[in-house]
Protein backbone atom coordinates (compact mmCIF):
# COMPACT_ATOMS: atom_id res chain seq x y z
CA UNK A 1 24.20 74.86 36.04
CA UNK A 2 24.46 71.62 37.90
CA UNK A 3 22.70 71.56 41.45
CA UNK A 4 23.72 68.76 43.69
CA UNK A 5 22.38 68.75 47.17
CA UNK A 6 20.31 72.08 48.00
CA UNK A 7 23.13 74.11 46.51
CA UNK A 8 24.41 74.72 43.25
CA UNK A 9 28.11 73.82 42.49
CA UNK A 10 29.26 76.74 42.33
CA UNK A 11 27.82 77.84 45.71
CA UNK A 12 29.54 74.74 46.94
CA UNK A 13 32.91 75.56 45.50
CA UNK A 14 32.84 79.30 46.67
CA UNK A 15 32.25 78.04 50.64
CA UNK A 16 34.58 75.31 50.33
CA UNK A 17 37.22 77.77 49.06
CA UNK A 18 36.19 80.14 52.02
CA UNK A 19 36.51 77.36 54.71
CA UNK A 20 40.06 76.59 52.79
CA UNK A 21 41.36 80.18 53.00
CA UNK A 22 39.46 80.67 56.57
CA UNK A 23 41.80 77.66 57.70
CA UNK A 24 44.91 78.37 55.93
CA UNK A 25 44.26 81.74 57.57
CA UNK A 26 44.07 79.90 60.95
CA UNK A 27 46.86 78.14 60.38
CA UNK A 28 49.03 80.20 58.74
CA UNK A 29 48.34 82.74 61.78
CA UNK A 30 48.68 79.76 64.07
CA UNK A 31 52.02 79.13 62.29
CA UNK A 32 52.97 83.16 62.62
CA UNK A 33 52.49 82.31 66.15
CA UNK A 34 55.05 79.58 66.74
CA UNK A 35 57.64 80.49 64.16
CA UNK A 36 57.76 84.50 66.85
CA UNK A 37 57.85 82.20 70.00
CA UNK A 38 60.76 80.11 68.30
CA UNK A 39 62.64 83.50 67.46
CA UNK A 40 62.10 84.47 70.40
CA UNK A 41 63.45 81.78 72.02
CA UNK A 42 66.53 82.04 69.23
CA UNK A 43 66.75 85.38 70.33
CA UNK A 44 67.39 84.19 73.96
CA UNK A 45 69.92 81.33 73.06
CA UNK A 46 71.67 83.71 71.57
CA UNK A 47 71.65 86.09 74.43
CA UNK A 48 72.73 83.57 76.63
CA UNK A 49 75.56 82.56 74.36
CA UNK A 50 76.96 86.24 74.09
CA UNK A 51 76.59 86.93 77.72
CA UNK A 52 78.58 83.16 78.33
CA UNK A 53 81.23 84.40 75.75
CA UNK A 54 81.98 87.87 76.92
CA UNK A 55 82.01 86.36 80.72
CA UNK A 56 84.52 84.07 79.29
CA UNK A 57 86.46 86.39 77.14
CA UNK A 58 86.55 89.49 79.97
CA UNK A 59 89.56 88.80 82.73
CA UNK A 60 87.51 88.24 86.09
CA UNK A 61 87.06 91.16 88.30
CA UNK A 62 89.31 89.11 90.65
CA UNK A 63 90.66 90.94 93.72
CA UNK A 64 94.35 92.30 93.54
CA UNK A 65 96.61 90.04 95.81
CA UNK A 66 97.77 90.81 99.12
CA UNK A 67 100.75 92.79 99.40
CA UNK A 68 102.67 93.02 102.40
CA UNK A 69 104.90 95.78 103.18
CA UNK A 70 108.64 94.35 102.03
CA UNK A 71 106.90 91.78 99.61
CA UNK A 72 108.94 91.17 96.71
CA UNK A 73 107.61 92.35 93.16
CA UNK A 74 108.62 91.07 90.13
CA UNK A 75 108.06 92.30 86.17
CA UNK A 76 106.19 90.47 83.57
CA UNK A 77 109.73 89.23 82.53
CA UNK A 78 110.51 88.01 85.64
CA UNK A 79 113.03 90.19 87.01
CA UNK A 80 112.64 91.41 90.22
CA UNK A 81 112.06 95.16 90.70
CA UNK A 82 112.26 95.60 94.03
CA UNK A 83 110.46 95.61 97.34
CA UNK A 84 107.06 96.90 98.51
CA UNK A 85 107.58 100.61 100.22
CA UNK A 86 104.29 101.44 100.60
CA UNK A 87 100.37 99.56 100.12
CA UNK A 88 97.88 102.15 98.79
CA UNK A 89 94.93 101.77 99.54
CA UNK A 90 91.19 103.03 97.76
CA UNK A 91 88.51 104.22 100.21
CA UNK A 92 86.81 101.00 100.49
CA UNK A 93 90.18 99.59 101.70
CA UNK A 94 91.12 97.41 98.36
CA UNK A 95 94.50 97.31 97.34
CA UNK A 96 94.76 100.77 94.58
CA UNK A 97 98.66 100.60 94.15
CA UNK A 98 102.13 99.28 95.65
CA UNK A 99 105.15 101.82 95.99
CA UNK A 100 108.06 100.39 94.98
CA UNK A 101 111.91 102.00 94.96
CA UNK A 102 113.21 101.34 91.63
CA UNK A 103 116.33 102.30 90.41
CA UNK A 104 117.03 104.80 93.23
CA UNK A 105 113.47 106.16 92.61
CA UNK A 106 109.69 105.64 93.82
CA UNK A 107 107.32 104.61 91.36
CA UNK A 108 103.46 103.33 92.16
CA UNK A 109 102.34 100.36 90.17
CA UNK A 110 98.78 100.25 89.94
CA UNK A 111 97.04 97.05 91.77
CA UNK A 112 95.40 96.45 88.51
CA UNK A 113 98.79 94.61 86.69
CA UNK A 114 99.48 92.91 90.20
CA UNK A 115 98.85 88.82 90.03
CA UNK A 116 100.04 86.13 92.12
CA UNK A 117 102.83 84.39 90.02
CA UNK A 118 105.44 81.48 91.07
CA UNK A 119 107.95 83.75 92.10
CA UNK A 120 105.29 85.74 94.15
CA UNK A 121 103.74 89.06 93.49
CA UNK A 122 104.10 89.52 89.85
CA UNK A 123 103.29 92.87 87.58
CA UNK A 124 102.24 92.72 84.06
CA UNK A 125 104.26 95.54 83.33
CA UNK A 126 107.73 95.28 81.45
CA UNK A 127 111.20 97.00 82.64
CA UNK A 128 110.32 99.11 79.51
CA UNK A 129 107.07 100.41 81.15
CA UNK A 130 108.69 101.01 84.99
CA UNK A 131 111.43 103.08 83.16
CA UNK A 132 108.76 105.14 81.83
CA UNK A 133 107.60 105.99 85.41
């Protein structure tokens, strides 16, 4: 067995090996360490990015338009269905509905399917739907 310095070799060898595997253990762990904090930060990114897309992809929670009493309102094809009869009104005081007379007969059109359009106060609902009401 060969001796060089106060140790044999193989002595040598065995805590060279352990210093190798105590630092690869060091930096492997170190390495662990990072590559969570980058998922992490993935994991954010990606968060943000969903929460950006749905905001983008949802409607707005935009107030309904103001409706006046005798306001013209007009179907998602453009026609006009008549005038305002009535505002409705929730609890809070937000516009709920408009009551229109159409075709001899009242219907309410939720404040939901009212926008603002060129014409004026537009509903996203077709003359197929008000028939239905």
């Amino acid at each position: 067995m060969a001796i060089i310095g106060p140790y044999p070799v193989s002595v040598q060898i065995e805590q060279n090996l352990s210093y190798v595997y105590w630092f690869s253990l060091e930096t492997v762990s170190g390495l662990r360490q990072q590559v969570d904090r980058i998922d992490k930060r993935i994991l954010d990114m990606k968060m943000i990015i969903t929460l950006a897309a749905l905001a983008m992809a949802t409607p707005a929670l935009a107030q309904a338009p103001a409706v006046d009493r005798n306001a013209a309102i007009f179907s998602a094809e453009g026609t006009k269905i008549g005038k305002v009869d009535k505002v409705v009104t929730a609890d809070d005081g937000a516009l709920a509905a408009v009551r229109v007379i159409y075709r001899g007969k009242f219907i309410t059109i939720p404040a939901a399917t009212l926008s603002t359009g060129e014409k004026g106060v537009t509903t996203s609902l077709s003359n197929a739907d008000l028939k239905k009401f």
